[in-house]
Protein backbone atom coordinates (compact mmCIF):
# COMPACT_ATOMS: atom_id res chain seq x y z
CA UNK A 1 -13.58 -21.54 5.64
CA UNK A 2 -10.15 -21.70 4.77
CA UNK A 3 -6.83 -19.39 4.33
CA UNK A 4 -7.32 -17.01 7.36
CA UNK A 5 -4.36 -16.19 9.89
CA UNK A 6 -3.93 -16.81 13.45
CA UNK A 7 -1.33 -14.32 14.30
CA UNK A 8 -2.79 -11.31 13.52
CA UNK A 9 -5.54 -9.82 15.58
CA UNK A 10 -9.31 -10.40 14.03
CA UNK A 11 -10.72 -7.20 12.13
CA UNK A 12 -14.65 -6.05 11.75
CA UNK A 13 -15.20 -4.08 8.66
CA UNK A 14 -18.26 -2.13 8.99
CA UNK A 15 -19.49 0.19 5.86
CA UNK A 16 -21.24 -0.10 2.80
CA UNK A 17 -20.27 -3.07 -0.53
CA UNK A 18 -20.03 -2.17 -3.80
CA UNK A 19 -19.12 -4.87 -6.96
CA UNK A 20 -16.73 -3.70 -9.10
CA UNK A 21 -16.07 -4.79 -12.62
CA UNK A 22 -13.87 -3.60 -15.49
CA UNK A 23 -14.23 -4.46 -18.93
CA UNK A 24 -10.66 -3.36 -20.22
CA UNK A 25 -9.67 -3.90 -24.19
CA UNK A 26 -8.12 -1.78 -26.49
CA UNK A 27 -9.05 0.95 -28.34
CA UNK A 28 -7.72 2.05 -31.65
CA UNK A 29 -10.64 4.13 -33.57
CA UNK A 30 -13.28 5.94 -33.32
CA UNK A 31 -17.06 4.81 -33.70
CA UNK A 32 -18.40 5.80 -37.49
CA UNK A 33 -21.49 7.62 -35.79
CA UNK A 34 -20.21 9.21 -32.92
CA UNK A 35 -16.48 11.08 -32.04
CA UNK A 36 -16.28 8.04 -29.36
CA UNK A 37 -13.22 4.94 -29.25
CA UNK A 38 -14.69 1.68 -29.87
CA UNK A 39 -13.22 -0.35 -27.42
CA UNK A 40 -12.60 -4.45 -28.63
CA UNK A 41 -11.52 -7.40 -27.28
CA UNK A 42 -13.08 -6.86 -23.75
CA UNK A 43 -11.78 -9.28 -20.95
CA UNK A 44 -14.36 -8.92 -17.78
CA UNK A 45 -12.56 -8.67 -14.20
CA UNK A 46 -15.25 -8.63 -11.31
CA UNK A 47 -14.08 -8.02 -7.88
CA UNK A 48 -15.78 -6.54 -4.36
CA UNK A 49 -15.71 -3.14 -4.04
CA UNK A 50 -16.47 -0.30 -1.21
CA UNK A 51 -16.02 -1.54 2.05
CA UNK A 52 -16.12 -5.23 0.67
CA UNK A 53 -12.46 -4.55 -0.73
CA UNK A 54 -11.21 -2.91 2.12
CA UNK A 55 -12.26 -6.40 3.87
CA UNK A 56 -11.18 -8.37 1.24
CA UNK A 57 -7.42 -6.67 1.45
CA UNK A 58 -7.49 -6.84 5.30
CA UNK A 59 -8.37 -10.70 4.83
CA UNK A 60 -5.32 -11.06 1.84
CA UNK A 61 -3.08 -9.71 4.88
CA UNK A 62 -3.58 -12.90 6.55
CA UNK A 63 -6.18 -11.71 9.32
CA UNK A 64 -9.69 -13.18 9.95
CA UNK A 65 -11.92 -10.51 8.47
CA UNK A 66 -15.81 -10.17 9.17
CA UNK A 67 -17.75 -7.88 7.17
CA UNK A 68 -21.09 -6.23 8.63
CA UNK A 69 -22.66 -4.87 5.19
CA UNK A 70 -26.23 -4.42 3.50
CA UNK A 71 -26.60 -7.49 1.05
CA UNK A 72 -29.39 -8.59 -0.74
CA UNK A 73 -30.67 -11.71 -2.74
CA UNK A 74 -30.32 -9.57 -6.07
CA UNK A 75 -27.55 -10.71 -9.05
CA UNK A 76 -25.03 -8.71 -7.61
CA UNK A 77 -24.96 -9.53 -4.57
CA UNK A 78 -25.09 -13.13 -5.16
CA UNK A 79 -22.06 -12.65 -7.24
CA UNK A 80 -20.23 -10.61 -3.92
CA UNK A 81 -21.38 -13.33 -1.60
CA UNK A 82 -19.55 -15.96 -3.94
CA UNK A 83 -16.47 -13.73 -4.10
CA UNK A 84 -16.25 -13.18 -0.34
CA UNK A 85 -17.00 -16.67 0.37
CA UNK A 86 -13.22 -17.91 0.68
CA UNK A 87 -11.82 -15.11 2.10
CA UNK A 88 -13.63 -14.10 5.21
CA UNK A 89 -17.19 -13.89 7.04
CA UNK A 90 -20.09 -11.59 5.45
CA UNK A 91 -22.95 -10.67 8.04
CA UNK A 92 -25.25 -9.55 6.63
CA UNK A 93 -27.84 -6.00 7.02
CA UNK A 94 -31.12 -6.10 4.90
CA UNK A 95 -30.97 -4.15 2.02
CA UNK A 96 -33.23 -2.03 0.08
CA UNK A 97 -33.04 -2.11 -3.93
CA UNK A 98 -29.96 -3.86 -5.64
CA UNK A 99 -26.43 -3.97 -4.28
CA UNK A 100 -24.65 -1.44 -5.88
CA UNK A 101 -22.63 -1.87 -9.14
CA UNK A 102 -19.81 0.19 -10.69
CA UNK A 103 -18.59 -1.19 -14.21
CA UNK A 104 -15.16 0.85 -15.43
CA UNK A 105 -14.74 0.59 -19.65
CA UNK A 106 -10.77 0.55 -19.99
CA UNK A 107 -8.67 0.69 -23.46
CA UNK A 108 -5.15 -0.17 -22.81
CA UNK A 109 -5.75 -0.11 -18.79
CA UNK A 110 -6.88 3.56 -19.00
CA UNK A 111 -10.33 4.47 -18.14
CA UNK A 112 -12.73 5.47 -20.82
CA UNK A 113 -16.18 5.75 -18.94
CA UNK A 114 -18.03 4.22 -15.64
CA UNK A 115 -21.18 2.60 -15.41
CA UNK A 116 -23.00 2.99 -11.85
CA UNK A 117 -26.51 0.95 -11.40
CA UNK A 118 -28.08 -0.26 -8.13
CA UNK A 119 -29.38 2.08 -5.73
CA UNK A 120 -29.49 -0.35 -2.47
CA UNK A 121 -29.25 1.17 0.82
CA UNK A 122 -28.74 -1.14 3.98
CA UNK A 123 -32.04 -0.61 5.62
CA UNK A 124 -31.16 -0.82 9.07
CA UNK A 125 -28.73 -3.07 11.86
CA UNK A 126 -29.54 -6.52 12.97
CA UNK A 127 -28.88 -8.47 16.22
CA UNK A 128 -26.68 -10.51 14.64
CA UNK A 129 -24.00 -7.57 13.45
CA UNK A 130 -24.53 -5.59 17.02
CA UNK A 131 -23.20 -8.86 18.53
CA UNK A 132 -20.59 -9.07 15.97
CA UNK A 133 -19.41 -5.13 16.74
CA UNK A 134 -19.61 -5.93 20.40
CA UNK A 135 -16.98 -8.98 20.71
CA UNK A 136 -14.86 -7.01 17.90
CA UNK A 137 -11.50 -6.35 19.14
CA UNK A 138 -10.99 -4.11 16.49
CA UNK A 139 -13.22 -2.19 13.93
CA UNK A 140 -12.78 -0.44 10.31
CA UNK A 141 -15.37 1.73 9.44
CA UNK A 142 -15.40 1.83 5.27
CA UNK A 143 -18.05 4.24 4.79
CA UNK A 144 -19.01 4.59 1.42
CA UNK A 145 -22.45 7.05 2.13
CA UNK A 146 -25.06 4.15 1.30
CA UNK A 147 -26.23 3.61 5.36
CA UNK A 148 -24.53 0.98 6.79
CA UNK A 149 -22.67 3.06 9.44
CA UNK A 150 -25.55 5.36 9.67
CA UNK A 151 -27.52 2.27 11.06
CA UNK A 152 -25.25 1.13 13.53
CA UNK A 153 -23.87 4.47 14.36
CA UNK A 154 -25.06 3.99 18.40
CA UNK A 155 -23.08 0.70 18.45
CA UNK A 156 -20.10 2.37 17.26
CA UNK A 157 -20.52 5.22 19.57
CA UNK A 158 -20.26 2.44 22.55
CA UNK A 159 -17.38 0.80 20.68
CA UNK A 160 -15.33 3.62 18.51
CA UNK A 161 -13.67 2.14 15.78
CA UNK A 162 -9.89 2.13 15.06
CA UNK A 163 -10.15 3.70 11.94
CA UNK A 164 -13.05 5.39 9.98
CA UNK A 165 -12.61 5.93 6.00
CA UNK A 166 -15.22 8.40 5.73
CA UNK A 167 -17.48 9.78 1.98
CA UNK A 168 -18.92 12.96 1.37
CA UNK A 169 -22.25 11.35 1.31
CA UNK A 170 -21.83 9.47 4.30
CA UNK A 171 -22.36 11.12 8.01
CA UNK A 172 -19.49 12.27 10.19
CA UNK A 173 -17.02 9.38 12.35
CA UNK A 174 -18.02 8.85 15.76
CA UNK A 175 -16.25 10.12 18.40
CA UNK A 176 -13.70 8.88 19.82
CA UNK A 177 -12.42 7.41 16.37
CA UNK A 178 -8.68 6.63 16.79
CA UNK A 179 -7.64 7.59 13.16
CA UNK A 180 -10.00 8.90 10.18
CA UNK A 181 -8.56 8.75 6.33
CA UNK A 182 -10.15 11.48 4.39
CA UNK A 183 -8.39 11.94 0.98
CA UNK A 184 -7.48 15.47 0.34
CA UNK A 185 -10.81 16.71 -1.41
CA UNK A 186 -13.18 14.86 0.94
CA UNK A 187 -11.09 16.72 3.73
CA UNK A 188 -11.54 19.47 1.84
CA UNK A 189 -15.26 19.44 1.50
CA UNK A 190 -15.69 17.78 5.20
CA UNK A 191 -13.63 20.95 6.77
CA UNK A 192 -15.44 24.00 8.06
CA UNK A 193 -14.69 26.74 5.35
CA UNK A 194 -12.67 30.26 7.55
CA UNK A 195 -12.59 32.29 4.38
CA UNK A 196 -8.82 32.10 4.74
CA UNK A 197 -7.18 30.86 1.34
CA UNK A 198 -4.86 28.17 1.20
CA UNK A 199 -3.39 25.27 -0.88
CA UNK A 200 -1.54 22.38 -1.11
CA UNK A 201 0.36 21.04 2.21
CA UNK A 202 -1.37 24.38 3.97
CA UNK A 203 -4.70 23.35 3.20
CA UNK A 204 -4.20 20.11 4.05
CA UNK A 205 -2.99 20.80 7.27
CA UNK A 206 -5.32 23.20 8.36
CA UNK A 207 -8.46 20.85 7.06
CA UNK A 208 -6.98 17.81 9.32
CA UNK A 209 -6.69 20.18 12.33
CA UNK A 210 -10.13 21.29 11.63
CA UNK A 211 -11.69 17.54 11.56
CA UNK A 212 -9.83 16.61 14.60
CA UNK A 213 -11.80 19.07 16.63
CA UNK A 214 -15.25 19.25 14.53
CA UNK A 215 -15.21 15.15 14.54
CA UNK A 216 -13.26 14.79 18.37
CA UNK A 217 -11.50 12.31 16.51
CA UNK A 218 -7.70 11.32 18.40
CA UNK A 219 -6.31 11.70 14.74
CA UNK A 220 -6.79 12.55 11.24
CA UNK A 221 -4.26 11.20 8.12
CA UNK A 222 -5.39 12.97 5.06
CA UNK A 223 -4.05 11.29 2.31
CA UNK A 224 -2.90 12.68 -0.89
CA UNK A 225 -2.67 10.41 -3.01
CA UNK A 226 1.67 9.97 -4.65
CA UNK A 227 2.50 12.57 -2.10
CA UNK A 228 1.80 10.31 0.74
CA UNK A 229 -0.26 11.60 3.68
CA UNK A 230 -0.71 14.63 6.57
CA UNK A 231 -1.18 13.03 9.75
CA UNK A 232 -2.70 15.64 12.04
CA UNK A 233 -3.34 15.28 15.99
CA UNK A 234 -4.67 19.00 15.78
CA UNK A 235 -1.29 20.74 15.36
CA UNK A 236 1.87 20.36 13.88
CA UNK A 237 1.17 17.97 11.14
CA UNK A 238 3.23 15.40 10.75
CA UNK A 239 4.10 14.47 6.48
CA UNK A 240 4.45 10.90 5.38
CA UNK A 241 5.68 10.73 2.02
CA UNK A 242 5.19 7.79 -0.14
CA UNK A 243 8.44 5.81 -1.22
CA UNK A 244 8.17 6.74 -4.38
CA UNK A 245 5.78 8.26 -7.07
CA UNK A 246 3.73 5.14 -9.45
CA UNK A 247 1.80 6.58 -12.58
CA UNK A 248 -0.52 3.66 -12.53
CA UNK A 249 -4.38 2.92 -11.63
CA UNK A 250 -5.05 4.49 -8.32
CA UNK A 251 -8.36 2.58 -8.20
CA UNK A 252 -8.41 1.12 -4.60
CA UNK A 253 -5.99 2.28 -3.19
CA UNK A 254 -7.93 4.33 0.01
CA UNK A 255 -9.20 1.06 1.00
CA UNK A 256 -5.51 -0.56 1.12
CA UNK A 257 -4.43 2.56 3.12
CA UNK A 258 -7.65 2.23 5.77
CA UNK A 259 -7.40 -1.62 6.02
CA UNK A 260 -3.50 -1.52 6.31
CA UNK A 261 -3.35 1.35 8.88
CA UNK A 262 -6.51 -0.64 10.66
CA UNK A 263 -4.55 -3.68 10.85
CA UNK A 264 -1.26 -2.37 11.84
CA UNK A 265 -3.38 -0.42 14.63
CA UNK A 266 -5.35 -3.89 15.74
CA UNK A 267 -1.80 -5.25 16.13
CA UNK A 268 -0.43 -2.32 18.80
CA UNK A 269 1.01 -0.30 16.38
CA UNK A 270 0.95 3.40 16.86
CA UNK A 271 -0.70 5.46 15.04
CA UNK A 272 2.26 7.33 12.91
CA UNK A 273 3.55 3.97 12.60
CA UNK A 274 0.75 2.56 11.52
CA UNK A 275 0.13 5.59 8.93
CA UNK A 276 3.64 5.06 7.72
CA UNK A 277 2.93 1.63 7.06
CA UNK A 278 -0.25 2.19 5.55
CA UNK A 279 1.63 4.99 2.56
CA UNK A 280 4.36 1.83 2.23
CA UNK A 281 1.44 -0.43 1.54
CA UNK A 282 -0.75 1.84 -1.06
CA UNK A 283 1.96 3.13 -2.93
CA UNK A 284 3.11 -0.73 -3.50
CA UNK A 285 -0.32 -1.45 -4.29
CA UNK A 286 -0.33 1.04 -6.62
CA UNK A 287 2.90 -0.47 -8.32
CA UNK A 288 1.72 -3.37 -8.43
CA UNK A 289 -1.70 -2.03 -10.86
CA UNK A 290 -4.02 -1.34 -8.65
CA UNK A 291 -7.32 -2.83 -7.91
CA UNK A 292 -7.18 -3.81 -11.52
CA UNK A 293 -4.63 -6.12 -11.34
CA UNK A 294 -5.45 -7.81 -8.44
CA UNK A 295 -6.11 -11.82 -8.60
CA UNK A 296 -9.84 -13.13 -8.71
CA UNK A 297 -11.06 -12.30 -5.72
CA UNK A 298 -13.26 -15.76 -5.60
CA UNK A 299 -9.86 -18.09 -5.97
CA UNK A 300 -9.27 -19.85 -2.56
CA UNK A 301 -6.67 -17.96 -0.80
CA UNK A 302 -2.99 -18.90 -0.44
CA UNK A 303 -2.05 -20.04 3.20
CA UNK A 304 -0.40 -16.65 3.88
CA UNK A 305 -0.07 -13.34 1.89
CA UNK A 306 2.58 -12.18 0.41
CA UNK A 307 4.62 -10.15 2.29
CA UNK A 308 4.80 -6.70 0.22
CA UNK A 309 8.57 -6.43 1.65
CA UNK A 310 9.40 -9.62 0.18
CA UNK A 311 12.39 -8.75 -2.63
CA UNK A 312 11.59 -12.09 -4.15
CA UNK A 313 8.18 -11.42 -4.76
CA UNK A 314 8.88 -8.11 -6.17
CA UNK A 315 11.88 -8.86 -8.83
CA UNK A 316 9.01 -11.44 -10.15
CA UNK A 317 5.77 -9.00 -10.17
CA UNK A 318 8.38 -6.84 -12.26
CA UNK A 319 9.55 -9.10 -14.32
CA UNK A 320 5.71 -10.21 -15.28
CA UNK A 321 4.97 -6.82 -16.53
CA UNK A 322 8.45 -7.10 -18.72
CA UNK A 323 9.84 -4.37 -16.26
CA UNK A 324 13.37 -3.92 -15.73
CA UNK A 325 14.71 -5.14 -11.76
CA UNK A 326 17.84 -3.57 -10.76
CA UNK A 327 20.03 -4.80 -7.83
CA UNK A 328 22.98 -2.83 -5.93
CA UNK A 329 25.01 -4.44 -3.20
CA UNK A 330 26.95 -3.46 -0.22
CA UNK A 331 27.85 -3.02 2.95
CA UNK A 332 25.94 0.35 3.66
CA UNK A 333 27.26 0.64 7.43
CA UNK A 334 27.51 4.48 7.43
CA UNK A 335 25.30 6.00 4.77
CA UNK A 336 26.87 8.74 3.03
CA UNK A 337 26.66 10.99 0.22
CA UNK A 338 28.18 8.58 -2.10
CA UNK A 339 25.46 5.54 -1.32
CA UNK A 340 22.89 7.70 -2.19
CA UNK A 341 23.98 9.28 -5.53
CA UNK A 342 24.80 5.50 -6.48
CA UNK A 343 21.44 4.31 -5.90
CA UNK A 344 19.50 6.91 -6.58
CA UNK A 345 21.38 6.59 -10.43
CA UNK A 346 20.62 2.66 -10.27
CA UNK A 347 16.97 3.27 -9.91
CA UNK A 348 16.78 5.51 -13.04
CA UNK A 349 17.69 2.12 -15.03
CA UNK A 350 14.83 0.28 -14.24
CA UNK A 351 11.73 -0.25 -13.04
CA UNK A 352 12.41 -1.29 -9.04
CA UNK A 353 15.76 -1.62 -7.16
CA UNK A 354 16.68 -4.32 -4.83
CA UNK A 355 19.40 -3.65 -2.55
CA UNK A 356 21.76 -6.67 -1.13
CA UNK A 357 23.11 -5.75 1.89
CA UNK A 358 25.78 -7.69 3.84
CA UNK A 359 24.90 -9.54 7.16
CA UNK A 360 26.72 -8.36 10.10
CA UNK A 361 28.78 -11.68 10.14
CA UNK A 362 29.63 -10.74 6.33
CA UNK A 363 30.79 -7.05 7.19
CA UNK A 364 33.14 -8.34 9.78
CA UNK A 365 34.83 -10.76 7.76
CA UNK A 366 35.33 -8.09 5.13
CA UNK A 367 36.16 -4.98 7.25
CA UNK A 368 37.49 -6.55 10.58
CA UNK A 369 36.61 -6.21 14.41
CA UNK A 370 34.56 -3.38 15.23
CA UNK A 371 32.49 -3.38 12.07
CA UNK A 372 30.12 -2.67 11.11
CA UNK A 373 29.02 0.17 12.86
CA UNK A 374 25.86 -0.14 12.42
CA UNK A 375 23.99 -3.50 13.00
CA UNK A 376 21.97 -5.09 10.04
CA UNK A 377 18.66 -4.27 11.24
CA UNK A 378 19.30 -0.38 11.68
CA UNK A 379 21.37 -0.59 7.97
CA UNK A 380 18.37 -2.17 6.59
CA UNK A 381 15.93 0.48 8.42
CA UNK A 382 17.68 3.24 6.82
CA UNK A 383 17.95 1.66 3.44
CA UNK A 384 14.18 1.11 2.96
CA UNK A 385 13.71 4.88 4.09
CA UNK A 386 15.25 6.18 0.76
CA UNK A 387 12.59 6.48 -1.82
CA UNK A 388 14.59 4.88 -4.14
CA UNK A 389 15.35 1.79 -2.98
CA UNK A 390 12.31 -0.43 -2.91
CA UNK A 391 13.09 -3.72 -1.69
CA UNK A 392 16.30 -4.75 0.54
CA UNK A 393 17.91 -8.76 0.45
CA UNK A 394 20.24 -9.53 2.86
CA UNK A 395 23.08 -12.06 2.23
CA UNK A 396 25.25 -13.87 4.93
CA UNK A 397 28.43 -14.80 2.29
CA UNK A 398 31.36 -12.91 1.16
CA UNK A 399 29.49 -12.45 -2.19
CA UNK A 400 26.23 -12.04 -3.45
CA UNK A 401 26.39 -14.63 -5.95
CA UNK A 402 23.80 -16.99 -4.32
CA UNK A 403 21.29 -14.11 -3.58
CA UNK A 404 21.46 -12.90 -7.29
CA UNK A 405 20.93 -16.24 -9.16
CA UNK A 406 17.33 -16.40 -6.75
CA UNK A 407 16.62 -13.22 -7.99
CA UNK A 408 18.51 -12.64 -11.13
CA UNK A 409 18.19 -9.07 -11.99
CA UNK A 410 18.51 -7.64 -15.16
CA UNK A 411 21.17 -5.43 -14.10
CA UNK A 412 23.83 -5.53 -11.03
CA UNK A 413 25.01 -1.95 -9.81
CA UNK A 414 28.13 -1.61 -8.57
CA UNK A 415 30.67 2.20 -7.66
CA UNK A 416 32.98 3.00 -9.94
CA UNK A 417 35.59 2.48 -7.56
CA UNK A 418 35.75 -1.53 -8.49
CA UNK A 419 38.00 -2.21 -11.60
CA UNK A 420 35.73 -5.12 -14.11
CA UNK A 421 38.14 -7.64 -12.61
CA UNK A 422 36.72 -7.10 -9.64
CA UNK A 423 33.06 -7.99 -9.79
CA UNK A 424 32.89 -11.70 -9.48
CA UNK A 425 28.90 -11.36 -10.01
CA UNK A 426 29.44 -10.06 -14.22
CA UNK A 427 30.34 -13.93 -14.62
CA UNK A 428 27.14 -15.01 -13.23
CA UNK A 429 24.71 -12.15 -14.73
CA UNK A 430 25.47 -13.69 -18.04
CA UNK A 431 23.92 -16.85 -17.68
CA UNK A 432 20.17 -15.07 -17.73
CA UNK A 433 21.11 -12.49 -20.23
CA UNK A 434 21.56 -9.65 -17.66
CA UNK A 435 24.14 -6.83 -17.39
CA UNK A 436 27.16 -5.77 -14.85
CA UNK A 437 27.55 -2.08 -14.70
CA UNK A 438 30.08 0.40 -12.92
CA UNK A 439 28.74 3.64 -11.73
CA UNK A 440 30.38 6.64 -11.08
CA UNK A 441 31.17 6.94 -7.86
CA UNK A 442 31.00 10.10 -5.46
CA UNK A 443 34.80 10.94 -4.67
CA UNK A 444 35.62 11.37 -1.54
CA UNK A 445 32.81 9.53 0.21
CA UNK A 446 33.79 6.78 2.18
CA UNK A 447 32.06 5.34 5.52
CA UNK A 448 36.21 4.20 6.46
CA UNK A 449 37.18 7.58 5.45
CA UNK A 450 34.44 9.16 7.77
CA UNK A 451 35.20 6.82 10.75
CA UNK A 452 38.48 8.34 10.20
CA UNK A 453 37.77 11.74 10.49
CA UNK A 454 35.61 10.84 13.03
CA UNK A 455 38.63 9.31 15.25
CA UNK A 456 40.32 12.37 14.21
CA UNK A 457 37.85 14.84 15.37
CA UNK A 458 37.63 12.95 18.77
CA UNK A 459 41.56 13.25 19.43
């Protein structure tokens, strides 16, 4: 089997498979004997679903994936096996009726209806996925209510998992469970009802402290969807908002938030880092089209995924859905006021902004001995904290002339406070068709002009 990593510590996926297919086309009148769109030209994308894309995603992410789930010998889940096959290792629980299908009718990537058949249930555990769950060093519970946790439920009691993304038909995590991912309506419904009404952030909080107690789980991260998520340890929740708000197909992404925050917790992260990185991950996934644009999931896997950070990567998934990428450059060694309104204004031109940031070795050529500040890592931290900045490229020369023809934006941002002479890049820009632009800048913001009130207010 090819394409897995070696760096990244080995992940069991335990829950229940699904096979997911959309039949998307377009849609432009009604039937003549029904009040129902007709929906033509219907291209078929079949991919694993349930637990078997929460596996699938983990394995994308470079980590050797194994997948305890019910499979049969039935059409569908000879077509999972063959999708899998690349990616990672299935083992497999017997499995009671067909695997389970869900078929999603789209016009214009929008859904119209969803088809459910198969009624399989796995049918009980095996010696072979025991073993597996024993020499895990790290387990995902994707449980999507059709048995497959329910039948090894005492070998996961003797082994809690890292993370358990629980269903409302499914049973209740083990205890012990490090993290569990309920969206905010399975929370809802999963929470013991007080009688006390609430709503919103209130509910949400009071549901996770609820399930941290009812399910002696160490944490709960209810996630809500373009808000981010509510990471509860039983009190004082702590919010994680997404970077920014995507109106697209939502489809998938719980199982990129439960394999991300598994894997980041497999590699030592901590659990509100690893639930910070998991909202990073889903709401990019999310940009990106959901688990409707994803690639064939039965293509053999690159050598390594693509890093979702990568500003590269991102300018060119933009520019393939004839988006607009937007770039801003500086030095960004005290962030201010002034950086902020100037970015946030860049991002309302397009669709993604890429900010090029000086290297330290840049700064102090420009600004002298005892710049910046602020090393480059700590700059950069900061930068990809503001929702609207959504990738950051560093650069090591005085310009960012280099760094722009790799990624050639369709616009360059830069403060008002350059005159047109001086923005070397509006040369360059022209040779792909894109656009130099000057943007009011905030007046009075300056990070020399607060180091200097800073010196002052010391003396």
């Amino acid at each position: 089997m090819s394409g897995r990593g070696t760096e990244r510590t080995p992940l069991v996926v335990v829950g229940d498979a699904l096979l997911d297919r959309d039949l998307a086309g377009t849609a432009d009148r009604l039937a003549p004997d029904a009040p129902v769109p007709v929906v033509g030209e219907c291209a078929e994308r079949v991919r694993p679903g349930g637990a078997a894309l929460a596996a699938w995603l983990a394995a994308r992410d470079g980590r050797e994936v194994t997948l305890v789930t019910g499979v049969g010998d039935d059409p569908a889940s000879r077509t999972l096996r063959e999708l899998l096959d690349p990616w990672l290792t299935v083992v497999p629980l017997p499995l009671t009726g067909d695997l389970p299908e869900k078929t999603r009718v789209l016009a214009r990537d929008r859904p119209v209806v969803r088809l459910d058949r198969g009624d399989g249930r796995a049918r009980e555990a095996t010696r072979q996925a025991r073993s597996a769950l024993r020499s895990a060093k790290a387990v995902l519970v994707s449980d999507y209510g059709r048995g497959t946790a329910d039948a090894l439920r005492d070998a996961l009691a003797a082994h809690p998992p890292l993370v358990w993304d629980p269903h409302p038909r499914g049973g209740p995590p083990v205890p012990g469970t490090r993290l569990v991912t309920p969206a905010e309506k399975e929370a809802r419904a999963f929470a013991p009802a007080d009688g006390e009404p609430a709503a919103g952030l209130r509910a949400a909080a009071r549901d996770a402290a609820a399930l941290v107690r009812d399910w002696r789980a160490a944490a709960v991260a209810v996630t809500l969807g373009a808000r981010g998520a509510l990471l509860s340890y039983g009190e004082h929740p702590l919010l994680v908002p997404a970077p920014a708000a995507h109106p697209g197909d939502s489809c998938g992404a719980g199982d990129r938030f439960a394999a991300g925050a598994a894997g980041l917790l497999a590699d030592g992260a901590l659990v509100g880092e690893a639930v910070e990185g998991a909202v990073g991950a889903a709401s990019a996934f999310v940009a990106a089209g959901g688990a409707g644009a994803l690639p064939p999931a039965g293509a053999e896997p690159a050598p390594a995924a693509p890093d979702t950070d990568d500003p590269h990567a991102l300018a060119a998934r933009i520019r393939a859905r004839h988006g607009t990428v937007v770039a801003a450059g500086g030095c960004f060694d005290l962030l201010h006021a002034g950086h902020v309104g100037l970015l946030q204004a860049a991002r309302g031109l397009g669709d993604c902004l890429v900010v090029c940031v000086n290297s330290d070795t840049s700064v102090r050529r420009r600004k002298g001995d005892g710049r910046p500040v602020n090393p480059l890592a700590d700059r950069v931290r900061v930068l990809r904290a503001l929702a609207c900045v959504d990738a950051v490229a560093v650069f090591d020369e005085d310009t960012p002339e280099r760094l722009l023809a790799d990624l050639r934006p369709d616009v360059w941002v830069k403060g008002g406070d350059y005159a047109g002479a001086d923005l070397p890049e509006a040369a360059l820009l022209q040779e792909w068709n894109g656009q130099a632009v000057l943007l009011p800048y905030l007046d009075g913001h300056s990070s020399t002009g607060l180091l200097a009130r800073a010196a002052e207010g010391a003396r």
